[in-house]
Protein backbone atom coordinates (compact mmCIF):
# COMPACT_ATOMS: atom_id res chain seq x y z
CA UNK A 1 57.65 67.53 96.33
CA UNK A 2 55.46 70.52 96.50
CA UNK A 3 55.69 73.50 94.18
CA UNK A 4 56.63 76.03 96.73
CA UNK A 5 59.64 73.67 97.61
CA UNK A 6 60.42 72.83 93.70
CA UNK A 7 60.24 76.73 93.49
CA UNK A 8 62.95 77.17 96.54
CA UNK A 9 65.26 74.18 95.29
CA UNK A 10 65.89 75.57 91.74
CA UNK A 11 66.07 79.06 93.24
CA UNK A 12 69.04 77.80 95.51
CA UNK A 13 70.41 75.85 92.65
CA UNK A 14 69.93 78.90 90.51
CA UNK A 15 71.83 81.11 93.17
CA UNK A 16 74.78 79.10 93.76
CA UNK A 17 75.42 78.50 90.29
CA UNK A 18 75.45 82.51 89.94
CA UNK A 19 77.72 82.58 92.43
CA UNK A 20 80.13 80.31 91.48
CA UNK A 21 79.87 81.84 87.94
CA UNK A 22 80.76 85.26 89.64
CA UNK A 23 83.77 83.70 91.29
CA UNK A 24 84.91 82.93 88.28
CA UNK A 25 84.40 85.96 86.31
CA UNK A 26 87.77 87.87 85.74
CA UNK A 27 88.31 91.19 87.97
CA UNK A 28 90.11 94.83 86.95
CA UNK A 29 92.96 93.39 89.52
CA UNK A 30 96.71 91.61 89.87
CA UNK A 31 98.27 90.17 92.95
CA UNK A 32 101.65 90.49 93.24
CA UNK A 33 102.89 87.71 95.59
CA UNK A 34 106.78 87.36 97.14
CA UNK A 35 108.61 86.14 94.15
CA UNK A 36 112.29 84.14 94.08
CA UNK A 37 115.44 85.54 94.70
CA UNK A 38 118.96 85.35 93.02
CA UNK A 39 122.78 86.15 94.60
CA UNK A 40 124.24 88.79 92.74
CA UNK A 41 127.48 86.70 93.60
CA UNK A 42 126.60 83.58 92.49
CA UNK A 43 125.02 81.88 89.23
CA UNK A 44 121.67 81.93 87.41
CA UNK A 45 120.81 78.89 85.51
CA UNK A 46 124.00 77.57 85.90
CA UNK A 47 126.05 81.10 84.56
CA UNK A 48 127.70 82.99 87.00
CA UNK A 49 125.22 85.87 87.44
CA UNK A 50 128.36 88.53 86.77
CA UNK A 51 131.29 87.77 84.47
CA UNK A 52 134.38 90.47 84.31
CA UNK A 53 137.01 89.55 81.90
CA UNK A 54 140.07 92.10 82.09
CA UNK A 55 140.33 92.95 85.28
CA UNK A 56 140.98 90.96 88.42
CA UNK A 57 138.43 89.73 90.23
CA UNK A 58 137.76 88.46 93.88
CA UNK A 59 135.36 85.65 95.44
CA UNK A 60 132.78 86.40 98.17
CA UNK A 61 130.97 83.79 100.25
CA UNK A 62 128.16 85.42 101.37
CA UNK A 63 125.04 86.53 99.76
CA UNK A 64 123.93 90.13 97.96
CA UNK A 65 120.61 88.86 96.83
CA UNK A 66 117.98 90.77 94.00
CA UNK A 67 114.64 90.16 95.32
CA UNK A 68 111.38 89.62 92.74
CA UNK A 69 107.82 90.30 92.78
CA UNK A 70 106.03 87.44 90.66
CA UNK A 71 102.06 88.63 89.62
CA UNK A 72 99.57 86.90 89.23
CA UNK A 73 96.73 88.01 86.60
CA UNK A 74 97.24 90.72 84.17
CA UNK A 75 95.89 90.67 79.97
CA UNK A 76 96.75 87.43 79.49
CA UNK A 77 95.38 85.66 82.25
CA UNK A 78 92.85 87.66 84.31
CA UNK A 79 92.73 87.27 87.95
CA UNK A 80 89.25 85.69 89.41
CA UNK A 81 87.16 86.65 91.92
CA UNK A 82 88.21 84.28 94.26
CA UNK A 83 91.74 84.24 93.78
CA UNK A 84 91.57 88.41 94.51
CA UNK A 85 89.62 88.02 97.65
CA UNK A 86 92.12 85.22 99.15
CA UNK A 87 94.58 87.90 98.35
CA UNK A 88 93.17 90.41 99.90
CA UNK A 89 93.39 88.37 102.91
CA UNK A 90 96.87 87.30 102.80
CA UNK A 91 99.25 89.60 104.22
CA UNK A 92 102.05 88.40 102.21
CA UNK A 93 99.97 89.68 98.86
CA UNK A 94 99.35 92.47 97.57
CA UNK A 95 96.16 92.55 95.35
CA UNK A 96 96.31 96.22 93.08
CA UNK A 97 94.76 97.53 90.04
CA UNK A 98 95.87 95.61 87.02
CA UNK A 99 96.77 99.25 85.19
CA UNK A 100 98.87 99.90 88.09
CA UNK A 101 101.11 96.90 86.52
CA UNK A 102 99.79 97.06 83.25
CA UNK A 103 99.08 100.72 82.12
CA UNK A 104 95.82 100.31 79.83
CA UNK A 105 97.72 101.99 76.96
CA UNK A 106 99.93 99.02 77.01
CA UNK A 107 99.39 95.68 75.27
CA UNK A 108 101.18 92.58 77.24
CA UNK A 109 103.82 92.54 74.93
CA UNK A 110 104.49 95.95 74.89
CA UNK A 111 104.53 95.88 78.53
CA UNK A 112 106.75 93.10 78.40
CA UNK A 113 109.43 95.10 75.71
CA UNK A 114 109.16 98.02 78.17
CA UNK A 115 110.29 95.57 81.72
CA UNK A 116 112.58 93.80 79.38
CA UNK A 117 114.22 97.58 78.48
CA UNK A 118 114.17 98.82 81.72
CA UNK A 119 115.93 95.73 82.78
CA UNK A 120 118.70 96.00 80.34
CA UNK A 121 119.15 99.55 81.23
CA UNK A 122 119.53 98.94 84.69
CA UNK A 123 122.58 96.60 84.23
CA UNK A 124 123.97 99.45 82.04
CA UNK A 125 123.22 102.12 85.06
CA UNK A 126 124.43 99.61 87.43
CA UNK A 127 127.67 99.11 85.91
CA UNK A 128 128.47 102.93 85.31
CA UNK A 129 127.98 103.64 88.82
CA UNK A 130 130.05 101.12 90.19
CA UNK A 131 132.67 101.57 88.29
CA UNK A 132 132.81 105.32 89.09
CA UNK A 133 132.21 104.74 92.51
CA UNK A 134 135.84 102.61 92.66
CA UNK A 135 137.50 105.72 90.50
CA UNK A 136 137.28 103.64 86.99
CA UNK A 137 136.97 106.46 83.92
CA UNK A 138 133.68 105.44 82.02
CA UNK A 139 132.85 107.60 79.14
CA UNK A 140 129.61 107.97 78.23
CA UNK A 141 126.98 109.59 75.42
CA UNK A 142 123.73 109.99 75.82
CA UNK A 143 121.57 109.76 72.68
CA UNK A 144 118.05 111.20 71.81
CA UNK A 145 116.07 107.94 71.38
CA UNK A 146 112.87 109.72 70.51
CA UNK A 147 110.78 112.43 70.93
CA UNK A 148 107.42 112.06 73.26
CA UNK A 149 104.02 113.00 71.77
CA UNK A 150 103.68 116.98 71.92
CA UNK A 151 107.39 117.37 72.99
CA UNK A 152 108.70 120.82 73.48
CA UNK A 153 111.76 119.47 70.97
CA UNK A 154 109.86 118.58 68.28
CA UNK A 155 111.46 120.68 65.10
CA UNK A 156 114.47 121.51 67.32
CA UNK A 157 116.47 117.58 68.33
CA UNK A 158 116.12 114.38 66.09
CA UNK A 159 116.22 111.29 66.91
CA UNK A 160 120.29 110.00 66.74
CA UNK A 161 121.13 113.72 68.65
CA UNK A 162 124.20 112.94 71.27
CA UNK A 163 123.94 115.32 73.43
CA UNK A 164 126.84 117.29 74.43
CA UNK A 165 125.91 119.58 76.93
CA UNK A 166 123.14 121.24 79.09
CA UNK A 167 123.31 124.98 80.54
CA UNK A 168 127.34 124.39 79.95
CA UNK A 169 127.83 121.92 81.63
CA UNK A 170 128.56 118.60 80.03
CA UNK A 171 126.37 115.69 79.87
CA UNK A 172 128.00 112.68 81.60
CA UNK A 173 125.35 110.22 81.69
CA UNK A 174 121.76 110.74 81.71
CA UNK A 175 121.57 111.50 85.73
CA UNK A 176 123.37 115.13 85.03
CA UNK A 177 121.17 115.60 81.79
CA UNK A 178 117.79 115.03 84.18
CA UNK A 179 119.27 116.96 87.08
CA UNK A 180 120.31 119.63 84.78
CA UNK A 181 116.69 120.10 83.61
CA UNK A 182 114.67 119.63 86.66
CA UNK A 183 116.35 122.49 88.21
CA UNK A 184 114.72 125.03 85.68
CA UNK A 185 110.65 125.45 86.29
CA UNK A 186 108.42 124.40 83.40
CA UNK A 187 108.61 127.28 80.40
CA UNK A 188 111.84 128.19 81.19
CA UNK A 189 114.46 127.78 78.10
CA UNK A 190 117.50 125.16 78.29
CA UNK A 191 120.44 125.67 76.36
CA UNK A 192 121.84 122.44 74.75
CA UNK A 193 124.58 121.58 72.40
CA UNK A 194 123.55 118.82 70.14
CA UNK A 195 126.05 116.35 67.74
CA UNK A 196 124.60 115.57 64.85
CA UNK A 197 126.12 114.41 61.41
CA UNK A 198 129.73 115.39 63.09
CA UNK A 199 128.48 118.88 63.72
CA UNK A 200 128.08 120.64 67.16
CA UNK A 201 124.77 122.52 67.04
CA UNK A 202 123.60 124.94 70.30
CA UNK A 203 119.46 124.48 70.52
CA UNK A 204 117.52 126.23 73.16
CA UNK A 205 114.13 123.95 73.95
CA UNK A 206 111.41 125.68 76.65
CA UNK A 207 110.82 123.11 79.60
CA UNK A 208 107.27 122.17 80.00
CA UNK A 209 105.76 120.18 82.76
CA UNK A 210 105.54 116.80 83.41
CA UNK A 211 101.67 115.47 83.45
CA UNK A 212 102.88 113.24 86.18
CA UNK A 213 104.59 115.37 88.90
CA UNK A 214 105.04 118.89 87.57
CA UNK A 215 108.95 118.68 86.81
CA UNK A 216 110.21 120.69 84.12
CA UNK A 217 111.14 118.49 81.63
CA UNK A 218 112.34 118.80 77.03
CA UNK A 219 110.09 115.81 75.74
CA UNK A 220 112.78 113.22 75.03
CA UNK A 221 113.27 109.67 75.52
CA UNK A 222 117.32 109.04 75.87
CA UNK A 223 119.41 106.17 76.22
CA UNK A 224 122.91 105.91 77.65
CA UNK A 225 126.11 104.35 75.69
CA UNK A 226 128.55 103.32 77.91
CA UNK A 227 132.63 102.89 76.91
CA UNK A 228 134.12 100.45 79.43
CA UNK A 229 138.33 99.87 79.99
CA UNK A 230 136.78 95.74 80.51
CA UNK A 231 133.95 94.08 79.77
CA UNK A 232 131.26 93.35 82.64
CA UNK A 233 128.17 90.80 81.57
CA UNK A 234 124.97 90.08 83.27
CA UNK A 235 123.25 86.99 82.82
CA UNK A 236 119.67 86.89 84.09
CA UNK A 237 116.83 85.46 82.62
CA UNK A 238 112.67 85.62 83.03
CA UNK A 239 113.21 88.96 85.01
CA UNK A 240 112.32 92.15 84.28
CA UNK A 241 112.23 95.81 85.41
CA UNK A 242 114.65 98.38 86.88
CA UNK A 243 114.86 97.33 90.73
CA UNK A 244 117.29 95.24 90.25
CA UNK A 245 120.10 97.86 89.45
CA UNK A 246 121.29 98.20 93.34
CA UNK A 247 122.38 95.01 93.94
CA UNK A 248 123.82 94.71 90.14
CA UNK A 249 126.48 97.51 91.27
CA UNK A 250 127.17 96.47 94.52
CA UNK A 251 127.44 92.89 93.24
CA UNK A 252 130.14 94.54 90.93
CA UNK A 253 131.37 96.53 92.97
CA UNK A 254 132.54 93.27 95.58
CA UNK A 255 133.61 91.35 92.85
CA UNK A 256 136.03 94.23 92.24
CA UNK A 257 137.64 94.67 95.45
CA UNK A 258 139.49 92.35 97.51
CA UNK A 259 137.75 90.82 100.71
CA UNK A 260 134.73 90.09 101.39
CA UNK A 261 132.00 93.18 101.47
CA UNK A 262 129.50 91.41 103.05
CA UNK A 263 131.34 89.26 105.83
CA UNK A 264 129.85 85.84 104.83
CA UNK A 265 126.22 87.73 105.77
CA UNK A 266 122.71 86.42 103.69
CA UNK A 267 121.98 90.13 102.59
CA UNK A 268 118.95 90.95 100.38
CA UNK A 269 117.98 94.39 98.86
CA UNK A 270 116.62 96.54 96.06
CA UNK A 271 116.18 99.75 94.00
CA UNK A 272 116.76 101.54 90.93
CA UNK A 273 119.72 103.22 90.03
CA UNK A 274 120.72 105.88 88.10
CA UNK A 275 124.57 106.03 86.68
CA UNK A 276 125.32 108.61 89.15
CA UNK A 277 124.34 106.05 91.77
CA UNK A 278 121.19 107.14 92.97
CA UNK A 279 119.29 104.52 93.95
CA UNK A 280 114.92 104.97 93.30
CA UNK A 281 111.82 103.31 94.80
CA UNK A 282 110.28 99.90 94.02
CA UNK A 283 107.00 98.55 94.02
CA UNK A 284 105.84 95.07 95.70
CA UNK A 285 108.34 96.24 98.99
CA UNK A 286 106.53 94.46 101.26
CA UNK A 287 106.14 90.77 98.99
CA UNK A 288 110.19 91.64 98.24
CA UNK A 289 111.48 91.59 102.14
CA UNK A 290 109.16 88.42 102.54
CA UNK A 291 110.91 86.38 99.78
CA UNK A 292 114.25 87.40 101.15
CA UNK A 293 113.45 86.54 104.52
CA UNK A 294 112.14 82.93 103.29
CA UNK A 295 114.97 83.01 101.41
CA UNK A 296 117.00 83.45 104.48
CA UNK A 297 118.33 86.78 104.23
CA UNK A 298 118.65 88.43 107.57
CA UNK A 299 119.58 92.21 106.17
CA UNK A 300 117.73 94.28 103.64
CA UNK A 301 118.32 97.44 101.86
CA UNK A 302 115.89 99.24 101.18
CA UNK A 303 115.14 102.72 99.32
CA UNK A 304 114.70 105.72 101.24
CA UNK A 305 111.57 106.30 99.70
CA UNK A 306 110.33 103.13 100.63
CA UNK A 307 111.20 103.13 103.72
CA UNK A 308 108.04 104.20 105.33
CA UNK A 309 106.26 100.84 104.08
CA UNK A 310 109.34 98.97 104.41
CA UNK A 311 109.02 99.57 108.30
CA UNK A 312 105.67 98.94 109.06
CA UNK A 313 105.99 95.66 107.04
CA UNK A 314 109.26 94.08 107.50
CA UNK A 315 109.27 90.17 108.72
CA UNK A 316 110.77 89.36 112.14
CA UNK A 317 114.10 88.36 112.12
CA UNK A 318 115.65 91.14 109.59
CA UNK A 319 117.43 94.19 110.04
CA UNK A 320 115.99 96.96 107.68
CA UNK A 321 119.00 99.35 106.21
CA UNK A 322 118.15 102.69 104.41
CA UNK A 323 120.43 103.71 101.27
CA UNK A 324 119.99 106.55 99.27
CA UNK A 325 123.13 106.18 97.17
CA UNK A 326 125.52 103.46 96.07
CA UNK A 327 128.08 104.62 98.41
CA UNK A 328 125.39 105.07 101.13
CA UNK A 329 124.87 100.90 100.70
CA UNK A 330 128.51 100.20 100.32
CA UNK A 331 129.23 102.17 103.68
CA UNK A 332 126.76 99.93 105.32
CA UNK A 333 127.94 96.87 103.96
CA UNK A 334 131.18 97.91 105.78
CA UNK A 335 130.03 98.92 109.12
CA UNK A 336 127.83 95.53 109.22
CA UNK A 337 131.01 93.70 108.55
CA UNK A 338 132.66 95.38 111.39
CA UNK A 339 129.78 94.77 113.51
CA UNK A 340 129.48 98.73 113.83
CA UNK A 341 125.59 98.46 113.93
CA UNK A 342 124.82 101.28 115.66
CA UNK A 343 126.23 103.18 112.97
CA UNK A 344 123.62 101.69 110.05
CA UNK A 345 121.10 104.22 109.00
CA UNK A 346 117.87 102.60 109.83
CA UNK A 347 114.34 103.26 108.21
């Protein structure tokens, strides 16, 4: 063999091995790929998904179905070169910056506490506002959990502070606390009363804005405590986050009232919700309808805020419903059952 071809050989060599080092190397990315799915009506792990004692119940044989996201990558297991680029050919995966999933402030397991929290409060939300939304009283405090770095409360509400009211008018949940103070601009004072130690205490905190989006907002991290006439228990495991919290309440909500809400139909869906029964945008959309669909599901609900994505990406073979509210979702759930399509608000 001559030198010049020695030279070329171990070149080659040299260069594929690079490569396939390269391939290897871990990237700044996740892929979030369609993940499984779980009736709302039915059971998880062998526990039925929603148990009410106290009140009567009702049986449904059809399907309101929480959809997942499962990711692939993140701190503990970085994504590879070739994994992301076989992603980023796969429609049905969505390869995104890893601090889009896993904010760099984070560590896994504080990521993990937060999804696991969010999840929890969810159910909470979810069973507030379907309980209202059938005309069951639910009484409710909302409690100062703790103050945010910098906060514009800082000196004036502790920790433990149930608050009482906002601008006069009394703090039901945590939906009328936030609605209360995103209608003021940033600087502008809010007038709270405060319980604390027994006492009611008026404290006026100046909005400031939110580094995200502007709003005006006091600085506080609060969590809802919910007094219910029965008890209502969720049972999921391994899932995490607050998209779930739609088809929590309307799973509730069926189990409830007599009949059937969803005419024997395979329906999918998600968003948040708050315990008014606003329902709020989800990430992974697209991977979401595509589980469902495999899944079977031939309806989905989806956010109006991601509805825009929801319709440019929706698999063949499903209708596509837009909800804004719990009663917006319920209302469609009805006129699908009575075949009224024409009356379904559509993305």
């Amino acid at each position: 063999m001559s030198r010049r071809v020695l030279v070329l050989s171990v070149a080659g060599f040299l260069t594929v091995l690079l490569a396939a080092i390269a391939a290897l190397l871990p990237v700044p990315y996740v892929a979030l790929e369609p993940g499984p799915t779980t009736n709302t009506l039915g059971a998880a792990g062998g526990t039925e998904l929603i148990r009410i004692e106290g009140r009567r119940t009702y049986p449904d044989k059809g399907h309101l179905d929480l959809v997942t996201v499962s990711v692939l990558g993140g701190p503990r297991q970085k994504l590879d070169l070739v994994t992301a680029l076989s992603g980023w050919f796969n429609d049905s995966i969505a390869v995104v910056p890893e601090e889009s999933v896993y904010p760099k402030e984070e560590t896994a397991e504080e990521a993990e506490k937060q999804s696991a929290a969010e999840m929890s409060d969810s159910q909470e939300n979810a069973t507030t506002a379907a309980l209202r939304s059938l005309g069951i009283p639910v009484k409710t405090t909302v409690v100062v959990q703790e103050l945010s770095p910098g906060s514009p409360s800082a000196g004036k509400l502790r920790k433990g502070d149930e608050l009482v009211s906002v601008d006069g008018i009394p703090v039901t949940g945590g939906a009328v606390l936030r609605k209360a103070i995103t209608a003021h601009k940033p600087k502008e004072p809010v007038h709270l009363v405060v319980r604390r130690a027994g006492r009611e205490i008026p404290v006026t905190v100046t909005t400031a804005a939110a580094p995200d989006d502007g709003r005006a907002v006091i600085g506080v991290v609060t969590q809802d405590h919910a007094d219910y006439p029965f008890t209502v228990q969720i049972s999921l495991k391994d899932v995490g986050g607050p998209s779930a919290g739609l088809m929590f309440a309307l799973g509730i909500v069926d189990k409830l009232t007599p009949g059937s809400m969803t005419g024997g139909k395979f329906i999918a869906g998600t968003g948040t919700i708050d315990d008014a029964g606003t329902v709020g945008a989800i990430g992974g959309i697209t991977q979401k309808m595509i589980g469902a669909r495999r899944n079977g599901a031939t309806v989905f609900l989806s956010p109006l805020e991601n509805c825009k994505e929801a319709r440019a990406t929706v698999p063949d073979g499903m209708r596509l419903v837009k909800v804004h509210t719990l009663d917006d979702a319920v209302t469609a759930l009805d006129n699908l059952r009575a075949g009224r399509t024409a009356a379904l608000p559509h993305c």
